[in-house]
C-alpha atoms as a PDB file:
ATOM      1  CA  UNK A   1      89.870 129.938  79.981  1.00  0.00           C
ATOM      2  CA  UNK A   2      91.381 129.669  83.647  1.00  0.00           C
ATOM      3  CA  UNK A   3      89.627 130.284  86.773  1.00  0.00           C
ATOM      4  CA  UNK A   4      90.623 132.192  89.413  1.00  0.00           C
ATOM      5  CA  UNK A   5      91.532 128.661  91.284  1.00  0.00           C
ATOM      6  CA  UNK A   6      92.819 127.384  88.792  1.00  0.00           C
ATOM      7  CA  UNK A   7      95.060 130.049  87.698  1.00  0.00           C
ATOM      8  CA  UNK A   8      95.934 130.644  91.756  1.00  0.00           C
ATOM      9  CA  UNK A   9      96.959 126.869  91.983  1.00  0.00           C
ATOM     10  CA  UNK A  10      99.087 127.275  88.687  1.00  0.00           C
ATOM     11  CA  UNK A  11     100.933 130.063  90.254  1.00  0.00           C
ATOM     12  CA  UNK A  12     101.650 128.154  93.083  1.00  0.00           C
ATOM     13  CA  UNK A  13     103.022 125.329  91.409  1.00  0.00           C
ATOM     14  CA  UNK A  14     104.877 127.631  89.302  1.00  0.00           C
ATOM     15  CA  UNK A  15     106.806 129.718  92.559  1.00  0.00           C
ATOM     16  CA  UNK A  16     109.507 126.842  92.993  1.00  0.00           C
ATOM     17  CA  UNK A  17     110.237 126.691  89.172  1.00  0.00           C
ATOM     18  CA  UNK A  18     112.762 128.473  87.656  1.00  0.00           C
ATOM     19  CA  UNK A  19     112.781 130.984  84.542  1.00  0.00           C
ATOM     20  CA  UNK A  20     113.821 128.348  81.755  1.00  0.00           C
ATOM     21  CA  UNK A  21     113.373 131.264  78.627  1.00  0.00           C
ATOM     22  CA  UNK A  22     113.853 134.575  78.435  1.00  0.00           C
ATOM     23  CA  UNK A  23     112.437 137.462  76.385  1.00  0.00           C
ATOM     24  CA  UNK A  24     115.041 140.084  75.299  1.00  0.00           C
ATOM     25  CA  UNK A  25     115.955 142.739  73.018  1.00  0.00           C
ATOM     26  CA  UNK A  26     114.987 140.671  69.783  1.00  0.00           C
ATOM     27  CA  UNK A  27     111.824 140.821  70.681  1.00  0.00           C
ATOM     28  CA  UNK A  28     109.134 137.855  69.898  1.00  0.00           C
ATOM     29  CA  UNK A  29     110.382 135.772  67.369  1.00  0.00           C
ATOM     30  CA  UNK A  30     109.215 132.861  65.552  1.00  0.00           C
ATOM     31  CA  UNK A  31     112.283 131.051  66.711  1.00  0.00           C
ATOM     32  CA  UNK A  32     110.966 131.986  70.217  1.00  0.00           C
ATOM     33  CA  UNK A  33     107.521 131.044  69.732  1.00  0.00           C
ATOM     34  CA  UNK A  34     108.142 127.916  68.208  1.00  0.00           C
ATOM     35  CA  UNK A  35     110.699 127.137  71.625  1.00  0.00           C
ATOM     36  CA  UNK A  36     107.662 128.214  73.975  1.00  0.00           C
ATOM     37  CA  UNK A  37     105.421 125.955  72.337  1.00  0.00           C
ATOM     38  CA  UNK A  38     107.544 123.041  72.479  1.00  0.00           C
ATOM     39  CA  UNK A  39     108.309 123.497  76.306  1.00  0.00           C
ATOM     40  CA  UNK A  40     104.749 123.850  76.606  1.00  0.00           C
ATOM     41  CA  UNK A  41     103.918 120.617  75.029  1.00  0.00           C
ATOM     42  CA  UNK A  42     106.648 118.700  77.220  1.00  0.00           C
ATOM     43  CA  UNK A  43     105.716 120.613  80.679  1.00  0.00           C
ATOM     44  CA  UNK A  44     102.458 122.273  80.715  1.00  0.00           C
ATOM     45  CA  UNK A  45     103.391 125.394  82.640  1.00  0.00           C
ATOM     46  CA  UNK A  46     106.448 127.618  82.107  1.00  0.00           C
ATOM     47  CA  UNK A  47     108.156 130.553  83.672  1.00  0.00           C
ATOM     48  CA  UNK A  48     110.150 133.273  81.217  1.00  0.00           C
ATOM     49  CA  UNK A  49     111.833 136.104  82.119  1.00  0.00           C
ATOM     50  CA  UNK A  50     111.637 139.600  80.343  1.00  0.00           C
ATOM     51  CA  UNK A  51     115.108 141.237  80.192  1.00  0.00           C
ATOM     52  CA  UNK A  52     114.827 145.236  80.595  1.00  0.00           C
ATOM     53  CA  UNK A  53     116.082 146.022  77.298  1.00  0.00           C
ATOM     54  CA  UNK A  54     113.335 143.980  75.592  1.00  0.00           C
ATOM     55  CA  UNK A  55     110.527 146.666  73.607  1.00  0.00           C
ATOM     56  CA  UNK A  56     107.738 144.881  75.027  1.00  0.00           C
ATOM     57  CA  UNK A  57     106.506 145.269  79.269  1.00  0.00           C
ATOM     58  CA  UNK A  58     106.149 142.014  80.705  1.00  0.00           C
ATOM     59  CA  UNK A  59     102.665 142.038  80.084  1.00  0.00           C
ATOM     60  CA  UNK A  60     102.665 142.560  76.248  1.00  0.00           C
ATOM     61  CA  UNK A  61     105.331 140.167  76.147  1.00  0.00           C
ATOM     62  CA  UNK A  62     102.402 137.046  78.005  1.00  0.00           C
ATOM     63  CA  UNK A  63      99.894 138.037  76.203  1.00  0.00           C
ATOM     64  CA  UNK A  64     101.261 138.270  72.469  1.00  0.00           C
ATOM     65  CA  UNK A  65     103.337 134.808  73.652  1.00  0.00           C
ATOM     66  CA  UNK A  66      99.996 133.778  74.816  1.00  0.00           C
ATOM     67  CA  UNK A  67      98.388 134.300  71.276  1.00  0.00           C
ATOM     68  CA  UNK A  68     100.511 132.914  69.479  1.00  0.00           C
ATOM     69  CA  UNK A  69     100.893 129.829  71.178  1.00  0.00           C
ATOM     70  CA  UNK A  70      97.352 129.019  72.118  1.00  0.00           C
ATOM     71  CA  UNK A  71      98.227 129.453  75.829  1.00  0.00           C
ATOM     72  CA  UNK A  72      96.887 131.384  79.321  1.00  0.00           C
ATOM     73  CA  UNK A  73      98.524 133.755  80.753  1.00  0.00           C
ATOM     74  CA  UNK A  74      98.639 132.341  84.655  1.00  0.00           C
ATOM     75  CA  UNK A  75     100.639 135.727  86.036  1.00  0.00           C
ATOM     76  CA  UNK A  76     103.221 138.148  85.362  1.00  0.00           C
ATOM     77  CA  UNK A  77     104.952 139.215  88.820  1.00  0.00           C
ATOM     78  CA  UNK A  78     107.432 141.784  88.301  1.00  0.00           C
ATOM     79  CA  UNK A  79     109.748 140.967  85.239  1.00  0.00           C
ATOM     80  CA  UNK A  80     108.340 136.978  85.276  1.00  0.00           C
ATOM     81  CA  UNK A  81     105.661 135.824  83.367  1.00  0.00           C
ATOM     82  CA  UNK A  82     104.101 132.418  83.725  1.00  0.00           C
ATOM     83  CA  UNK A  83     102.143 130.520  80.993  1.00  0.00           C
ATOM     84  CA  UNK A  84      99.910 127.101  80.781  1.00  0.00           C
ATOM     85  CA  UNK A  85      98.725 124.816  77.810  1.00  0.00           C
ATOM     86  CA  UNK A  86      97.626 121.875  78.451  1.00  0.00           C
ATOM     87  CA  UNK A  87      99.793 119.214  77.076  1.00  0.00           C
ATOM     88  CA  UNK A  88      97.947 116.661  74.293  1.00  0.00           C
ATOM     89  CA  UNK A  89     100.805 113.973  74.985  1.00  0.00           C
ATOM     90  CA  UNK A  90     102.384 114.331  78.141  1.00  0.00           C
ATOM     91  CA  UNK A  91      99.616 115.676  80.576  1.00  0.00           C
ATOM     92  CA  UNK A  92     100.755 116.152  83.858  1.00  0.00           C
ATOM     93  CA  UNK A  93      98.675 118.779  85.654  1.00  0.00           C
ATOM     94  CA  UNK A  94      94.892 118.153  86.808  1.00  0.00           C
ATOM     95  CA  UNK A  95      92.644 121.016  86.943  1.00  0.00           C
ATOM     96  CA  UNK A  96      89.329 120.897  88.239  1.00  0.00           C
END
């Protein structure tokens, strides 16, 4: 679980990234899933975007990602959502 530092120094290191996924009208796949997890492992922290016509708000959409991934949710501002794992091989990101 992230602390409010933590999670506000995530954020921070996540405003100059761009949106590398995005969640749309298909919903939450396992295809999807399996894709966040992956660029999880390689980076640590992503940023998605939710497209309007997806069925989930960009809140359901982090949190059920979050789930089912075994990741935090660090923020979702506006259609953006922003998740962290740690990484077990390629660790990049020190939290205190």
């Amino acid at each position: 679980m992230l602390t409010s530092k933590q999670r506000a120094y995530l954020r921070g290191l996540a405003t100059n990234e761009s949106a590398i996924m995005q969640v749309g009208k298909g919903g939450i796949t396992d295809n999807l899933v399996k894709t966040v997890s992956d660029a999880l492992e390689a980076r640590e922290l992503i940023k998605m975007s939710v497209l309007e016509n997806s069925e989930y708000t960009p809140r359901e959409s982090a949190e059920a990602l979050a789930e089912a991934v075994g990741a935090d949710v660090v923020g979702v501002i506006g259609r953006k959502i922003i998740l962290y794992r740690e990484s077990e091989k390629h660790k990049k990101i020190e939290l205190d």
